[in-house]
C-alpha atoms as a PDB file:
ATOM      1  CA  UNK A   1     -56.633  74.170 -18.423  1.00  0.00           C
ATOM      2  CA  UNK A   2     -57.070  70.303 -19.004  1.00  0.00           C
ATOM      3  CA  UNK A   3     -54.018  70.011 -20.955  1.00  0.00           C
ATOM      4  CA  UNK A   4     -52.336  71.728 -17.884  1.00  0.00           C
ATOM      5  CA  UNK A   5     -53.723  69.670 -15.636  1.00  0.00           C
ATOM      6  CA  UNK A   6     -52.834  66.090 -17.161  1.00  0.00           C
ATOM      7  CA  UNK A   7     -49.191  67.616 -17.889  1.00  0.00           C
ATOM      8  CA  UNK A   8     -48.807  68.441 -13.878  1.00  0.00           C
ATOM      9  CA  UNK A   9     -50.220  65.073 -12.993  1.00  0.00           C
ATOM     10  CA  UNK A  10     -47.766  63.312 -15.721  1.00  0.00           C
ATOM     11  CA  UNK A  11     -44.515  65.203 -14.513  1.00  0.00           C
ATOM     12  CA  UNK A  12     -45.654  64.705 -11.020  1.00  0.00           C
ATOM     13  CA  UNK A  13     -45.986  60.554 -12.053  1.00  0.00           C
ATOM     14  CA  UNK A  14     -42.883  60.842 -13.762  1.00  0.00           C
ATOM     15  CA  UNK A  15     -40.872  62.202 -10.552  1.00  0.00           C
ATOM     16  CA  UNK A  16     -42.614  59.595  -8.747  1.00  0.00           C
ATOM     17  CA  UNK A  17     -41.599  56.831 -10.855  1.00  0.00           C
ATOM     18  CA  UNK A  18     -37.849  57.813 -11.467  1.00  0.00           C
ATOM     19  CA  UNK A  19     -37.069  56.750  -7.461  1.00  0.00           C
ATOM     20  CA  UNK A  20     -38.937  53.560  -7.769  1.00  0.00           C
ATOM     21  CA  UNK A  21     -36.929  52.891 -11.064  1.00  0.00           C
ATOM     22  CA  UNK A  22     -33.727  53.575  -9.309  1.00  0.00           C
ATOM     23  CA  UNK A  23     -34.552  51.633  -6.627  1.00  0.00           C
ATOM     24  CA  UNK A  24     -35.446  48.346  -8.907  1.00  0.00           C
ATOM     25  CA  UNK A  25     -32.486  49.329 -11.002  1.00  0.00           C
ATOM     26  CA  UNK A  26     -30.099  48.986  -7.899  1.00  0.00           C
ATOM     27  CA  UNK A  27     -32.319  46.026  -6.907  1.00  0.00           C
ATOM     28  CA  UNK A  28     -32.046  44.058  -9.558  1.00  0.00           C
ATOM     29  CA  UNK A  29     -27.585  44.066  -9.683  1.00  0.00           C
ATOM     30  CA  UNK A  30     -26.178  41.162  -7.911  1.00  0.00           C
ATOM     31  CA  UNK A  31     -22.402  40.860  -7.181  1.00  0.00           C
ATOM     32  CA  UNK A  32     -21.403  37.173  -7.510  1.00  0.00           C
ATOM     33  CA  UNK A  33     -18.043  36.621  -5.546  1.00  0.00           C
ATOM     34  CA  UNK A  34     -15.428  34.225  -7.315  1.00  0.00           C
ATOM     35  CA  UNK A  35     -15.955  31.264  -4.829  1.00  0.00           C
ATOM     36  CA  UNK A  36     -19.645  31.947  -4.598  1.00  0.00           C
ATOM     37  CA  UNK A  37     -22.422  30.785  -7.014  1.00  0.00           C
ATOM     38  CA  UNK A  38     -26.164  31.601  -6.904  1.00  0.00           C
ATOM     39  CA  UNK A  39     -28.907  29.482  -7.657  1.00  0.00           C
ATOM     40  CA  UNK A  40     -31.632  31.277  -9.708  1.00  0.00           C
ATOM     41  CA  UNK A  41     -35.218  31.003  -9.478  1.00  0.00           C
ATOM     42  CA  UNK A  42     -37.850  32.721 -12.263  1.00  0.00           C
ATOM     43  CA  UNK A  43     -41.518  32.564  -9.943  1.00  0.00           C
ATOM     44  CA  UNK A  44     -40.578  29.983  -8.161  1.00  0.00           C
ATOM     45  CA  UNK A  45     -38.804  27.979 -10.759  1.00  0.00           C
ATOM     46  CA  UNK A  46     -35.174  26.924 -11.007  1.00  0.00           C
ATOM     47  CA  UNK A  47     -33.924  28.928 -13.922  1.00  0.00           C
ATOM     48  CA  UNK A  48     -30.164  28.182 -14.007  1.00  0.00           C
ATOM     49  CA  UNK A  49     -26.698  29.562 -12.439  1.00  0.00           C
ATOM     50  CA  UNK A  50     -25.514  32.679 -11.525  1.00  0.00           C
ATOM     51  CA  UNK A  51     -21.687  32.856 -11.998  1.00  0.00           C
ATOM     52  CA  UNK A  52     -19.191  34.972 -10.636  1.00  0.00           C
ATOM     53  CA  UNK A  53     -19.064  38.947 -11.567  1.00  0.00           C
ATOM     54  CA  UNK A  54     -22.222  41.315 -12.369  1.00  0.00           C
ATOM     55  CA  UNK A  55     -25.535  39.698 -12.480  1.00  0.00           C
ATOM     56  CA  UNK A  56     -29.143  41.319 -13.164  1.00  0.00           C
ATOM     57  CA  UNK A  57     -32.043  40.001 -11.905  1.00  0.00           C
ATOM     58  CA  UNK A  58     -35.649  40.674 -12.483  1.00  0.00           C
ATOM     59  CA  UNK A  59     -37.341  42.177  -8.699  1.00  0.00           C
ATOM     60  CA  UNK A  60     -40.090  40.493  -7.865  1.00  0.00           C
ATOM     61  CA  UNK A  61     -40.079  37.816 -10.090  1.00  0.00           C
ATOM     62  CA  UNK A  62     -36.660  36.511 -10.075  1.00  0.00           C
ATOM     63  CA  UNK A  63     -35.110  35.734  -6.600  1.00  0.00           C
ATOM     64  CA  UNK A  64     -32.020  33.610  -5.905  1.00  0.00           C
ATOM     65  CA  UNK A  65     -29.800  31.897  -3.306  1.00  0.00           C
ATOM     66  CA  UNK A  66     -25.818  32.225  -2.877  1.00  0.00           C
ATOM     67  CA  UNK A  67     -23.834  29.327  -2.102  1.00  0.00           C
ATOM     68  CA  UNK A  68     -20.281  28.915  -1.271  1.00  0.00           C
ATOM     69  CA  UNK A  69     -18.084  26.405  -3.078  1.00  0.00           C
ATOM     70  CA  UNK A  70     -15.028  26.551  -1.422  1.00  0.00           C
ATOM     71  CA  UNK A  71     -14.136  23.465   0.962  1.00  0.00           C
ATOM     72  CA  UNK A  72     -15.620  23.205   4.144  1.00  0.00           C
ATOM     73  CA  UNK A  73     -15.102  21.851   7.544  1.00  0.00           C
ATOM     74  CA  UNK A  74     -17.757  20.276   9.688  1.00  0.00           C
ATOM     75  CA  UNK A  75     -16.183  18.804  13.028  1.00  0.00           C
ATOM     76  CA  UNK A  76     -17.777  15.419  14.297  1.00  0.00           C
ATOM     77  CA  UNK A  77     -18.048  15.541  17.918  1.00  0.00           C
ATOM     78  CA  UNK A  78     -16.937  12.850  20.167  1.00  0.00           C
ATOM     79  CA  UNK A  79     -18.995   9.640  19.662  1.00  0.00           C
ATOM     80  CA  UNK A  80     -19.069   6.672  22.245  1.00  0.00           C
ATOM     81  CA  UNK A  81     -18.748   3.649  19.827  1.00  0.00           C
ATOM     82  CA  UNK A  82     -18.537  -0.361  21.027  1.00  0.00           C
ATOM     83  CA  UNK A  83     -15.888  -1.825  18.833  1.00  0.00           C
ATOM     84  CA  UNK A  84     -16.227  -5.872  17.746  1.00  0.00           C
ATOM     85  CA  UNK A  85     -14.370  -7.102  20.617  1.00  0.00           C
ATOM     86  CA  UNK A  86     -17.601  -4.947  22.843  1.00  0.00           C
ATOM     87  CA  UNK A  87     -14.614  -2.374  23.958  1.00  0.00           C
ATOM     88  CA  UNK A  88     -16.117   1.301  24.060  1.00  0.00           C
ATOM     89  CA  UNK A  89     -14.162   3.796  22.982  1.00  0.00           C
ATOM     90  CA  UNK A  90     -15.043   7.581  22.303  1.00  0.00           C
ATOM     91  CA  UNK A  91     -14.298   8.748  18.662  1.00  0.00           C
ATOM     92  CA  UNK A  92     -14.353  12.407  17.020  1.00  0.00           C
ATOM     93  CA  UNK A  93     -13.765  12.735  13.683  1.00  0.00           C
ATOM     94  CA  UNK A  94     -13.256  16.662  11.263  1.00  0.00           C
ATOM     95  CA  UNK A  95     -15.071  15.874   7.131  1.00  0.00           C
ATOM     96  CA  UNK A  96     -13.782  17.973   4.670  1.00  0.00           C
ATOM     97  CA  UNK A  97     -15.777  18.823   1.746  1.00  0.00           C
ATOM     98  CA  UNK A  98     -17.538  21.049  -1.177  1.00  0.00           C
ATOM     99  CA  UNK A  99     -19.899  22.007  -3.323  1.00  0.00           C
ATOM    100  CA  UNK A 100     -19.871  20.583  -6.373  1.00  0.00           C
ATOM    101  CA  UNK A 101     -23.314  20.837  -7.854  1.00  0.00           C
ATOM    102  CA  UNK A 102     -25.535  24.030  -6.520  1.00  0.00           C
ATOM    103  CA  UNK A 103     -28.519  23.145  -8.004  1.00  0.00           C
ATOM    104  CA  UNK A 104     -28.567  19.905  -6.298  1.00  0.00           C
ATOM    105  CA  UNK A 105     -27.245  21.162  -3.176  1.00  0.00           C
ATOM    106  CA  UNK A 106     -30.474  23.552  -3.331  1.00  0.00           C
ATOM    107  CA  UNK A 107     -33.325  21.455  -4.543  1.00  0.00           C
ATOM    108  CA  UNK A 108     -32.052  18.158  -3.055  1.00  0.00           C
ATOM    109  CA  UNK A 109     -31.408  18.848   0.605  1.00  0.00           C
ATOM    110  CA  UNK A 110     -32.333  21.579   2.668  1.00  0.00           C
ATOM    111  CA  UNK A 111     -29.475  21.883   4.913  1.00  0.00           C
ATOM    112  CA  UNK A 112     -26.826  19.849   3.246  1.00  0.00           C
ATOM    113  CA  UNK A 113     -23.981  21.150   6.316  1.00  0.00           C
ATOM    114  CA  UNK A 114     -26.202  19.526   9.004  1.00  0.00           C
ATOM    115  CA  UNK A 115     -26.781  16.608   6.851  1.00  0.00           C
ATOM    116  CA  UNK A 116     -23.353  15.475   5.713  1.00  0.00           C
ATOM    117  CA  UNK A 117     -22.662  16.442   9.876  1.00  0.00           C
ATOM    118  CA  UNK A 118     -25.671  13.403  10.753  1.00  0.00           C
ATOM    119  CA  UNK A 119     -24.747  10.959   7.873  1.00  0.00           C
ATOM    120  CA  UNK A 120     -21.007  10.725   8.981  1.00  0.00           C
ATOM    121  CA  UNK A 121     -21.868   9.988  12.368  1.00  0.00           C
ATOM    122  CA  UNK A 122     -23.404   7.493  11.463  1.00  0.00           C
ATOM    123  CA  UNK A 123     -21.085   5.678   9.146  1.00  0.00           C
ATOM    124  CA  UNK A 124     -18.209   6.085  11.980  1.00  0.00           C
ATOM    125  CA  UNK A 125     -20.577   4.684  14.668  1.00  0.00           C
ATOM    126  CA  UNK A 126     -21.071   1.353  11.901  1.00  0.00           C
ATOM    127  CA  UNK A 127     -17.837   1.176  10.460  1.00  0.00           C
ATOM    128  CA  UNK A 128     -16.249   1.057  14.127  1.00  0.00           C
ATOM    129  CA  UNK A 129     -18.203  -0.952  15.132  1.00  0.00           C
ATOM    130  CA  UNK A 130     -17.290  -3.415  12.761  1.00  0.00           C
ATOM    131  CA  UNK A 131     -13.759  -3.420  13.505  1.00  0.00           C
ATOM    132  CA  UNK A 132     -11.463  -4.856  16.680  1.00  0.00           C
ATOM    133  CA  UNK A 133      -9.954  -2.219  19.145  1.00  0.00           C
ATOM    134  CA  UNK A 134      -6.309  -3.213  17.897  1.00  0.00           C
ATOM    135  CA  UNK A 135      -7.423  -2.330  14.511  1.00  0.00           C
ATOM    136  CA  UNK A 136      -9.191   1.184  15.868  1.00  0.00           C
ATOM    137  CA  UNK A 137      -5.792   2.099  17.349  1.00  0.00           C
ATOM    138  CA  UNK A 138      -3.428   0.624  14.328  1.00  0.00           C
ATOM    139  CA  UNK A 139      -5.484   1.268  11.778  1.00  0.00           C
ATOM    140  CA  UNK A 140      -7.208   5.210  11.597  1.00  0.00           C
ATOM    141  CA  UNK A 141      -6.120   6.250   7.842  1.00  0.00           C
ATOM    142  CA  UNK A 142      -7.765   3.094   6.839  1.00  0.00           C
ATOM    143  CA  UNK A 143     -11.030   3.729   8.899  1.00  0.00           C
ATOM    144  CA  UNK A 144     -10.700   7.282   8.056  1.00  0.00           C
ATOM    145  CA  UNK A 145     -10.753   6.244   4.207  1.00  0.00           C
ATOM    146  CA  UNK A 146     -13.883   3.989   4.438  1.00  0.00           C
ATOM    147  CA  UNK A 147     -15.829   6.384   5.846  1.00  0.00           C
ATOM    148  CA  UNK A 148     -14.895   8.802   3.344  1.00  0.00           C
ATOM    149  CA  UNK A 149     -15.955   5.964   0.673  1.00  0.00           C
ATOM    150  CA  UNK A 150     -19.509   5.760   2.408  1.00  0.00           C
ATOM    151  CA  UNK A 151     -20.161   9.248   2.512  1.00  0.00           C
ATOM    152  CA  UNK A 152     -18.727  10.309  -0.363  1.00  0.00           C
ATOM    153  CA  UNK A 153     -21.493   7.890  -2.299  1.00  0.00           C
ATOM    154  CA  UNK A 154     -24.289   9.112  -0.246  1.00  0.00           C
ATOM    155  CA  UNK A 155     -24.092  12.576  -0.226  1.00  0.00           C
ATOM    156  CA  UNK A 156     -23.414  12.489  -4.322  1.00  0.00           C
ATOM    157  CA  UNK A 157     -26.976  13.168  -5.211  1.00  0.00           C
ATOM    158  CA  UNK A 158     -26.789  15.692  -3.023  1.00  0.00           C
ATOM    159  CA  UNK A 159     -24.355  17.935  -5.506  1.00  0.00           C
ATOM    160  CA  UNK A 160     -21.258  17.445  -2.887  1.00  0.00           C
ATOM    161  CA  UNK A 161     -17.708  16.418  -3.028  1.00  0.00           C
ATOM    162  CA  UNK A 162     -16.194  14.515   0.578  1.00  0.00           C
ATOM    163  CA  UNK A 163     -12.314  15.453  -0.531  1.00  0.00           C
ATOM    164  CA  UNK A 164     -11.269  13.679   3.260  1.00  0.00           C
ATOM    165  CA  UNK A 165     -12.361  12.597   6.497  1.00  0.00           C
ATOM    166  CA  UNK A 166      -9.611  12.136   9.078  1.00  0.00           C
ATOM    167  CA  UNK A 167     -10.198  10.575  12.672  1.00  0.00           C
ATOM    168  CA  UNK A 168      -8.822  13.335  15.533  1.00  0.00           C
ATOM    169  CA  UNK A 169      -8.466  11.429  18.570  1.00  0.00           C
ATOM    170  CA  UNK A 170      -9.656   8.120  20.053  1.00  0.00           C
ATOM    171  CA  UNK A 171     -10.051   7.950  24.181  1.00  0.00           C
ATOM    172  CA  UNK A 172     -10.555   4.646  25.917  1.00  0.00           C
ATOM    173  CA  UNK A 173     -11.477   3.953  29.147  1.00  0.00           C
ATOM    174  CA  UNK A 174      -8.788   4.564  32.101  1.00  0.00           C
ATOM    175  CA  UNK A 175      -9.034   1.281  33.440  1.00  0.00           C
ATOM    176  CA  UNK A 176      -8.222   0.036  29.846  1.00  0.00           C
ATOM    177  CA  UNK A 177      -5.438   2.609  29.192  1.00  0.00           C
ATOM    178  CA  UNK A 178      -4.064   1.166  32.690  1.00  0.00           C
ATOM    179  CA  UNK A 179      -4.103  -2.230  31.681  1.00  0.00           C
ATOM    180  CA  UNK A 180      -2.283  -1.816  28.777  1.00  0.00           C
ATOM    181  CA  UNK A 181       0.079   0.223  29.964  1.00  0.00           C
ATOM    182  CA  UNK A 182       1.196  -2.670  32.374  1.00  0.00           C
ATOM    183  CA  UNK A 183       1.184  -4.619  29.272  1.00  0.00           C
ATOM    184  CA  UNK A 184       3.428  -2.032  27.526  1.00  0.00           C
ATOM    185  CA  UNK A 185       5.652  -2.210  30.381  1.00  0.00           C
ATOM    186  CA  UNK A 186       5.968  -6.031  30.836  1.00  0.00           C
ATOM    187  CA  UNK A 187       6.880  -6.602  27.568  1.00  0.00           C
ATOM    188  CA  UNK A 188       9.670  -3.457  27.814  1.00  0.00           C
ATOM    189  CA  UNK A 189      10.738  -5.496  30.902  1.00  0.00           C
ATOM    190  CA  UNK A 190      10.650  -8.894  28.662  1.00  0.00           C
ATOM    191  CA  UNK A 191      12.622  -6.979  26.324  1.00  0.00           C
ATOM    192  CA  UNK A 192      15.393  -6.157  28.833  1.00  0.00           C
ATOM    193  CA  UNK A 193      15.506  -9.386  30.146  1.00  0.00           C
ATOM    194  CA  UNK A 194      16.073 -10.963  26.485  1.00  0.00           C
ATOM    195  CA  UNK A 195      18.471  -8.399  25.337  1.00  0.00           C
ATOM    196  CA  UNK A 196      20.535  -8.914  28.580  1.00  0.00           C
ATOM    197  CA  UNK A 197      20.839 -12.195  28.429  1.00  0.00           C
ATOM    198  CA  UNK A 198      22.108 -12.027  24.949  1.00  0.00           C
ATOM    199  CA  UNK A 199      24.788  -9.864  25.556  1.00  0.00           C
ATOM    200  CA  UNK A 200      25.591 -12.599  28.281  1.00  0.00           C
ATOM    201  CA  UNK A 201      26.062 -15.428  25.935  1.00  0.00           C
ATOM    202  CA  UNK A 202      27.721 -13.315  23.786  1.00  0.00           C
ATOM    203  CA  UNK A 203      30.166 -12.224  26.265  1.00  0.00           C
ATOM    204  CA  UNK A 204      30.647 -15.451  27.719  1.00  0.00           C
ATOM    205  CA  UNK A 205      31.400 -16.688  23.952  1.00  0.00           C
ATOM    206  CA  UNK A 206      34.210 -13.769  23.800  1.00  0.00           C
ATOM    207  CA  UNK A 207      35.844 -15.197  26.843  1.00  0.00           C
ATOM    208  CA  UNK A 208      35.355 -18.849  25.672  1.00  0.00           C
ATOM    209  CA  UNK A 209      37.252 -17.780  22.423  1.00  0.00           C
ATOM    210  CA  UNK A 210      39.780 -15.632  24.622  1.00  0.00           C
ATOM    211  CA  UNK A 211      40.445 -18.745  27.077  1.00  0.00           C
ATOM    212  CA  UNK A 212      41.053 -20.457  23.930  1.00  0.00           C
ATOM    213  CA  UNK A 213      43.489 -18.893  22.371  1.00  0.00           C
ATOM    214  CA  UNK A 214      45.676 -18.034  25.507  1.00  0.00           C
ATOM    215  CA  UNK A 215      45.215 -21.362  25.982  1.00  0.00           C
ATOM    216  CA  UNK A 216      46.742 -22.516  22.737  1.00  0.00           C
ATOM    217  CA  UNK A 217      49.875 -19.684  23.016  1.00  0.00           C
ATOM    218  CA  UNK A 218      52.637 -20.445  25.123  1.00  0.00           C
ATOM    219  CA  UNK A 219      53.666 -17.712  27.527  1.00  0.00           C
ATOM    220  CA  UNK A 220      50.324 -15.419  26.444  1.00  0.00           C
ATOM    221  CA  UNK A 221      48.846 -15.935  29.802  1.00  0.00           C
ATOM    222  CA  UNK A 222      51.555 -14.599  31.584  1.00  0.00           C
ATOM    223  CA  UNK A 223      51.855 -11.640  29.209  1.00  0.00           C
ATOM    224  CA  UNK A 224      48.107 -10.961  30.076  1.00  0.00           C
ATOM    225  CA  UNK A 225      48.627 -11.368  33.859  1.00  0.00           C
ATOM    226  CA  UNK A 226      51.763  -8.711  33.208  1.00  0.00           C
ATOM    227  CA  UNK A 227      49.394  -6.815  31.057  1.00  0.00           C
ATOM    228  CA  UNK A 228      46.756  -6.551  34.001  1.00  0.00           C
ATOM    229  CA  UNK A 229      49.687  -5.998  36.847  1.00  0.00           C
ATOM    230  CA  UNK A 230      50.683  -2.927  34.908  1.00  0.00           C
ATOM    231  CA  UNK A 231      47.485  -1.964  34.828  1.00  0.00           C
ATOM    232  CA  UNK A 232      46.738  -2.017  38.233  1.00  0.00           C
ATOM    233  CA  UNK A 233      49.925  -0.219  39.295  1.00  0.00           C
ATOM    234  CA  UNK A 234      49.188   2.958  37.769  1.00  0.00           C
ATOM    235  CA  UNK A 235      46.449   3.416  40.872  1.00  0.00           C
ATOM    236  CA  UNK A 236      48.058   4.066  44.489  1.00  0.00           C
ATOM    237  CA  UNK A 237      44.571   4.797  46.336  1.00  0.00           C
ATOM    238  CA  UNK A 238      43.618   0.966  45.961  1.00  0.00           C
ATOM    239  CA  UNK A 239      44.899  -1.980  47.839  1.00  0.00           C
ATOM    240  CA  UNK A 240      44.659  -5.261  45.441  1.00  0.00           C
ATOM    241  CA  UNK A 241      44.793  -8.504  46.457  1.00  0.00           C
ATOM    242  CA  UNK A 242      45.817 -10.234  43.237  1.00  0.00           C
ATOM    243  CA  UNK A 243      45.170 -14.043  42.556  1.00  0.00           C
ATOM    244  CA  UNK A 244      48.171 -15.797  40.899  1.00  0.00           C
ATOM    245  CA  UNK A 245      47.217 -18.044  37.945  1.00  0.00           C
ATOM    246  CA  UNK A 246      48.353 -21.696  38.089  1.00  0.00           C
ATOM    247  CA  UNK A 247      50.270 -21.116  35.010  1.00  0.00           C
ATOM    248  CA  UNK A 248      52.688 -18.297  36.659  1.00  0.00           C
ATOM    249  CA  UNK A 249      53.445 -20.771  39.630  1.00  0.00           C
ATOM    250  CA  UNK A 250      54.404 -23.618  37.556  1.00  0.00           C
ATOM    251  CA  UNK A 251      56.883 -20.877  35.780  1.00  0.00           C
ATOM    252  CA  UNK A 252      58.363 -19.757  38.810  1.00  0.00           C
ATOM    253  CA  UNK A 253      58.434 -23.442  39.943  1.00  0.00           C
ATOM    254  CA  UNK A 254      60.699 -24.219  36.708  1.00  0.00           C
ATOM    255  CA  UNK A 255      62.355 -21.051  37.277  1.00  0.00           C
ATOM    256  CA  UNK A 256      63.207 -22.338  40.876  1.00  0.00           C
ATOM    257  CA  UNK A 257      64.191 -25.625  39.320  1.00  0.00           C
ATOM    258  CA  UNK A 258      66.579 -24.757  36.868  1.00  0.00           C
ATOM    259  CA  UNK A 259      68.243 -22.316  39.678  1.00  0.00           C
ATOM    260  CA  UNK A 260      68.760 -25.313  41.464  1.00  0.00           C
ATOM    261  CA  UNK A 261      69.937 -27.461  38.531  1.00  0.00           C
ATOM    262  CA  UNK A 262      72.423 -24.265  38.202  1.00  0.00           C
ATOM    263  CA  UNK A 263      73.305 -24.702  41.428  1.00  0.00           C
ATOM    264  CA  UNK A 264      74.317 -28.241  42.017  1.00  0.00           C
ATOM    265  CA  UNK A 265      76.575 -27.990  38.356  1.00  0.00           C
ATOM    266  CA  UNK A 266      78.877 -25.338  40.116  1.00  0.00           C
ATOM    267  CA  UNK A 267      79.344 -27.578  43.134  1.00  0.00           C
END
């Protein structure tokens, strides 16, 4: 009867147990993704890195944290900044970047998104603030590029990567954006002016070098003037009053002479 007995409570253990077993069994797989990597602790203690595929951990005494490595995107939101020449302007900014090193990222900084998020605000607020408003506006792959520089070196021990930092939008204030664009349209107006009286001197060149050679061609004048006449006569709907050069009324002059001249032979 006592052999009985312990064999009813052992099968009755042993269908207890086989649950629990299958439940630690199932416990105790972990499914690494490809882009993921998990940070293994042994009670408490950093014990190395889970890679992508099947891992098996020990339940209860092994626990571990996922991380993703795949490049990330933290948006800086608009910051008022006062530039060198005490002009404020309001800068937002997007940092790209990943993890490089999860056991840093894990046992160096708790919240490593939030931090990189507070550290580059702060190095655009200084590096701005540093530079002049023309070089702001002329000069944002630049400033975008130092930044990257200062964070990049900071957040190192910190297992991350800053692969780029690029500078979204910078608003000044309307009364500045008005002033300048009177300034943008002054000098469009300066440039009109300039270019205009260019093409003046170098029209009134043309002519010079016309009146020139006309001048120096016997007869070209009044081939011009017939030139223009002709011209002018292909138009009915227009009444011209037409200004006779010097030139043609000296010709008809020696035309009138020589009929003379004719004139008085015959008599």
């Amino acid at each position: 009867m006592i052999f009985l007995s312990l064999l009813g409570n052992f099968f009755a253990l042993f269908f207890f147990l086989i649950p629990v077993l299958i439940i630690l069994f199932f416990a105790s797989i972990k499914i690494i993704n490809q882009y993921e990597r998990g940070v293994k602790f042994t009670l408490g203690k950093y014990s190395g890195i889970m890679g992508p595929g099947l891992n098996i951990l020990i339940p209860i005494f092994q626990t571990y944290r996922k991380l993703d490595i795949r490049i990330k995107t933290v948006d800086i939101p608009k910051q008022e900044v006062m530039t060198k020449d005490n002009v404020p302007v309001r800068v937002n900014a997007v940092v790209y970047f990943e993890v490089k090193d999860p056991e840093k990222a894990v046992l160096n900084i708790q919240d490593y998104i939030y931090a990189v998020a507070q550290y580059s605000q702060t190095a655009l607020r200084d590096i701005i603030g540093n530079k002049s408003l023309d070089e702001v506006l002329s000069n944002r792959d630049q400033i975008a590029g130092e930044i990257e520089l200062v964070v990049d070196k900071e957040t190192d021990p910190w297992g991350l990567n800053v692969t780029g930092i690029k500078m979204q939008d910078v608003e000044l204030p309307e009364n500045l954006k008005r002033t300048m664009a009177k300034q943008a349209e002054a000098e469009r107006e300066r440039r009109g002016v300039v270019i205009k009286a260019l093409g003046e001197v170098e029209a009134s060149d043309n002519l010079a070098k016309a009146a020139r050679t006309l001048a120096a061609s016997p007869g070209a004048l009044h081939l011009r003037t017939l030139n223009t006449l002709n011209d002018l006569s292909s138009d009915q709907s227009n009444t011209v009053i037409f200004a006779l050069p010097l030139e043609v009324l000296k010709a008809f002059e020696a035309v009138g002479k020589i009929g003379d001249a004719i004139g008085k032979k015959r008599k």
